[in-house]
C-alpha atoms as a PDB file:
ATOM      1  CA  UNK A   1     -25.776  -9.404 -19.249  1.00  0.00           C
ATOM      2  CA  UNK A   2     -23.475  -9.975 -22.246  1.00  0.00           C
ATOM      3  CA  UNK A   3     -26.006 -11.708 -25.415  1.00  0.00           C
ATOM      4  CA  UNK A   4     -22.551 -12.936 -27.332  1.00  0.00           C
ATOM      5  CA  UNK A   5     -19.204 -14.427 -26.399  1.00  0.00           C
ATOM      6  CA  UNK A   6     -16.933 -10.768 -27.696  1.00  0.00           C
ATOM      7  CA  UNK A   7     -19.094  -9.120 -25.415  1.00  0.00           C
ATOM      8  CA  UNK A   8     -18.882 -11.367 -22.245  1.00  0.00           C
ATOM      9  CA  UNK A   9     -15.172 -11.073 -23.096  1.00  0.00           C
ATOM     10  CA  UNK A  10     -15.053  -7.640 -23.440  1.00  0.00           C
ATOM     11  CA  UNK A  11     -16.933  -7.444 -19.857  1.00  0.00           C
ATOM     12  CA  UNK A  12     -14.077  -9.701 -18.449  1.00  0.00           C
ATOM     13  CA  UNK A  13     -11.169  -7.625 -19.938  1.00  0.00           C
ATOM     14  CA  UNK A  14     -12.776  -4.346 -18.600  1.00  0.00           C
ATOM     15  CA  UNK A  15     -12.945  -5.873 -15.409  1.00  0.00           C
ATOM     16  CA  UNK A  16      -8.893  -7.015 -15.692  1.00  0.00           C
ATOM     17  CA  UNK A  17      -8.168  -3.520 -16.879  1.00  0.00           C
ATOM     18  CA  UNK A  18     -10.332  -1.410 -14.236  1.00  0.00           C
ATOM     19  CA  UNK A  19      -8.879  -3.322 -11.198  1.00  0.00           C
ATOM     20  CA  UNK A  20      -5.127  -2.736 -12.434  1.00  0.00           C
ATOM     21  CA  UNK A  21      -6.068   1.312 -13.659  1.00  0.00           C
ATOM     22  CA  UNK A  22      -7.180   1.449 -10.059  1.00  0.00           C
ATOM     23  CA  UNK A  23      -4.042  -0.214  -8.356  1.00  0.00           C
ATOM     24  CA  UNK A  24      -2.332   2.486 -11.007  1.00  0.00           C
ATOM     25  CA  UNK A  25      -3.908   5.390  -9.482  1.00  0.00           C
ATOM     26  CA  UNK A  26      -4.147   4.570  -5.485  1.00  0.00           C
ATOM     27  CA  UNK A  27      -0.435   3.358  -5.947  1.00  0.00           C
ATOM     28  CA  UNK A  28       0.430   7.081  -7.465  1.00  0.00           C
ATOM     29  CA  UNK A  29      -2.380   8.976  -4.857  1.00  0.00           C
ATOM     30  CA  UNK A  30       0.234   6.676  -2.070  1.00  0.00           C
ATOM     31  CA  UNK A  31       3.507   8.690  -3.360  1.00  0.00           C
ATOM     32  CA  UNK A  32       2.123  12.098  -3.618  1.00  0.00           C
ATOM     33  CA  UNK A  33       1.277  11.593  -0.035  1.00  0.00           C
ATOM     34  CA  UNK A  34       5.059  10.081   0.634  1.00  0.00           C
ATOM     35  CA  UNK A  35       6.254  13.482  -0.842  1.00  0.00           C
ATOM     36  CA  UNK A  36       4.111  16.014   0.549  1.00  0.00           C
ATOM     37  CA  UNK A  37       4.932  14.762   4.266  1.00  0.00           C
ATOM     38  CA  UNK A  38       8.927  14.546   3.235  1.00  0.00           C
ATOM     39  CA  UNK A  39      10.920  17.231   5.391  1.00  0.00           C
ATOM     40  CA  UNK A  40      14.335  16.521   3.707  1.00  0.00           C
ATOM     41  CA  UNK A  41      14.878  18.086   0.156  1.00  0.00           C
ATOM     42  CA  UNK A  42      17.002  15.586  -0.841  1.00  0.00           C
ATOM     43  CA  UNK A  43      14.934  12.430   0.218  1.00  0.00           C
ATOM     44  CA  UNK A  44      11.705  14.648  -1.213  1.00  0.00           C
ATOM     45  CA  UNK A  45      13.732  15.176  -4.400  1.00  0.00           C
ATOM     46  CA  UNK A  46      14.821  11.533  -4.963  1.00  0.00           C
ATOM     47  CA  UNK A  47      11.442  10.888  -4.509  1.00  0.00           C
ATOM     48  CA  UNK A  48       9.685  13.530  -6.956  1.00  0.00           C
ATOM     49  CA  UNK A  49      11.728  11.740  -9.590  1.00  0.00           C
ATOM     50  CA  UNK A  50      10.535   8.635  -8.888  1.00  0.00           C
ATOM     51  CA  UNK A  51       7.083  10.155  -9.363  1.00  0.00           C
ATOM     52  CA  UNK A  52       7.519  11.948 -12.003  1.00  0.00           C
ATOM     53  CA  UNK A  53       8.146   8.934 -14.080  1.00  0.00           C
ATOM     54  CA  UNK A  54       5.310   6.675 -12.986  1.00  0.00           C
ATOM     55  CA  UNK A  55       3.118   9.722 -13.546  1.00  0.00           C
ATOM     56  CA  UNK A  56       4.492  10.177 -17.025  1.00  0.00           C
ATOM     57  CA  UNK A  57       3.567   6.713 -17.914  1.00  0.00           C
ATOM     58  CA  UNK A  58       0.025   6.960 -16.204  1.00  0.00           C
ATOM     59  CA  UNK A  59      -0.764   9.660 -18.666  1.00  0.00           C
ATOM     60  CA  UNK A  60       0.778   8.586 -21.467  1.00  0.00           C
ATOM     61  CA  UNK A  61      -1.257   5.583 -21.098  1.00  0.00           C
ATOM     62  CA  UNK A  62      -4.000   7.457 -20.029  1.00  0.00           C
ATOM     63  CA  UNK A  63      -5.014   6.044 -16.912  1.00  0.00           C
ATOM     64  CA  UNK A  64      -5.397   9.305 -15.681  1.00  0.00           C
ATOM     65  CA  UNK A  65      -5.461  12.093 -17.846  1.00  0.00           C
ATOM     66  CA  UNK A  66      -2.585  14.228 -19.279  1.00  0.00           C
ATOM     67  CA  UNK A  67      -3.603  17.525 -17.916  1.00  0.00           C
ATOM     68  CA  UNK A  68      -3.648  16.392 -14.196  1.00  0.00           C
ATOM     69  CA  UNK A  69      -0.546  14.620 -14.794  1.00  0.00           C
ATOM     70  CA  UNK A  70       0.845  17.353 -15.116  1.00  0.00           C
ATOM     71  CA  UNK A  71      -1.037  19.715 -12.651  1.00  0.00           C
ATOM     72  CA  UNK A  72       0.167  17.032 -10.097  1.00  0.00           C
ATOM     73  CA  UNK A  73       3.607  17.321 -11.184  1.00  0.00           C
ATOM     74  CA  UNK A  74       3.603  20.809 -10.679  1.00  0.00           C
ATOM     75  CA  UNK A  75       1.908  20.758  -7.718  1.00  0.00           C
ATOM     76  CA  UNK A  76       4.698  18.644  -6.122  1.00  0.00           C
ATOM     77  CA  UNK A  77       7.678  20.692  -7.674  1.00  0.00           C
ATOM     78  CA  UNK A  78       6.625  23.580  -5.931  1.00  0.00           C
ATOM     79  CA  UNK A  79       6.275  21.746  -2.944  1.00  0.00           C
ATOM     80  CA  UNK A  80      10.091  20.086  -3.294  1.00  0.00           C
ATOM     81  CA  UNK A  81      10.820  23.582  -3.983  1.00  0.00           C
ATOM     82  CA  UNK A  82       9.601  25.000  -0.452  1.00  0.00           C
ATOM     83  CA  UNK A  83      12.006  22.535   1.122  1.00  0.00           C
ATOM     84  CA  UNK A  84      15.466  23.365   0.141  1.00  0.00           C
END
């Protein structure tokens, strides 16, 4: 239990900020999922695109961290790749 005011709002914030990092990450777990059962290339490709950028600004935010950024990015290039 917070003893002063900064931290009881520092306990609120946290809370703001871990709710939205988590809508963050189950929203970018939901289009890696979209991709990987994609059977057209260009639909999958549109797509990738689409994730690559949201995943860009996850990391550079670091809601998740860089280096799985881009692991997942790479992971779903080769996958795009497979398809055409």
């Amino acid at each position: 239990m917070p003893q002063h005011k900064s931290a009881a709002k520092r306990v609120r914030q946290d809370a703001k900020r871990r709710l939205r990092n988590r809508y963050q990450k189950v929203r970018l777990r939901t289009l890696v999922k979209e991709i990987q059962s994609e059977t057209d290339p260009a639909d999958a490709q549109a797509k990738l695109n689409a994730a690559k950028a949201q995943i860009d600004r996850l990391a550079g935010r670091r809601v998740v961290h860089p280096n799985t950024a881009a692991r997942v990015k790479s992971q779903l290039e080769r996958h795009v790749q497979t398809l055409g």
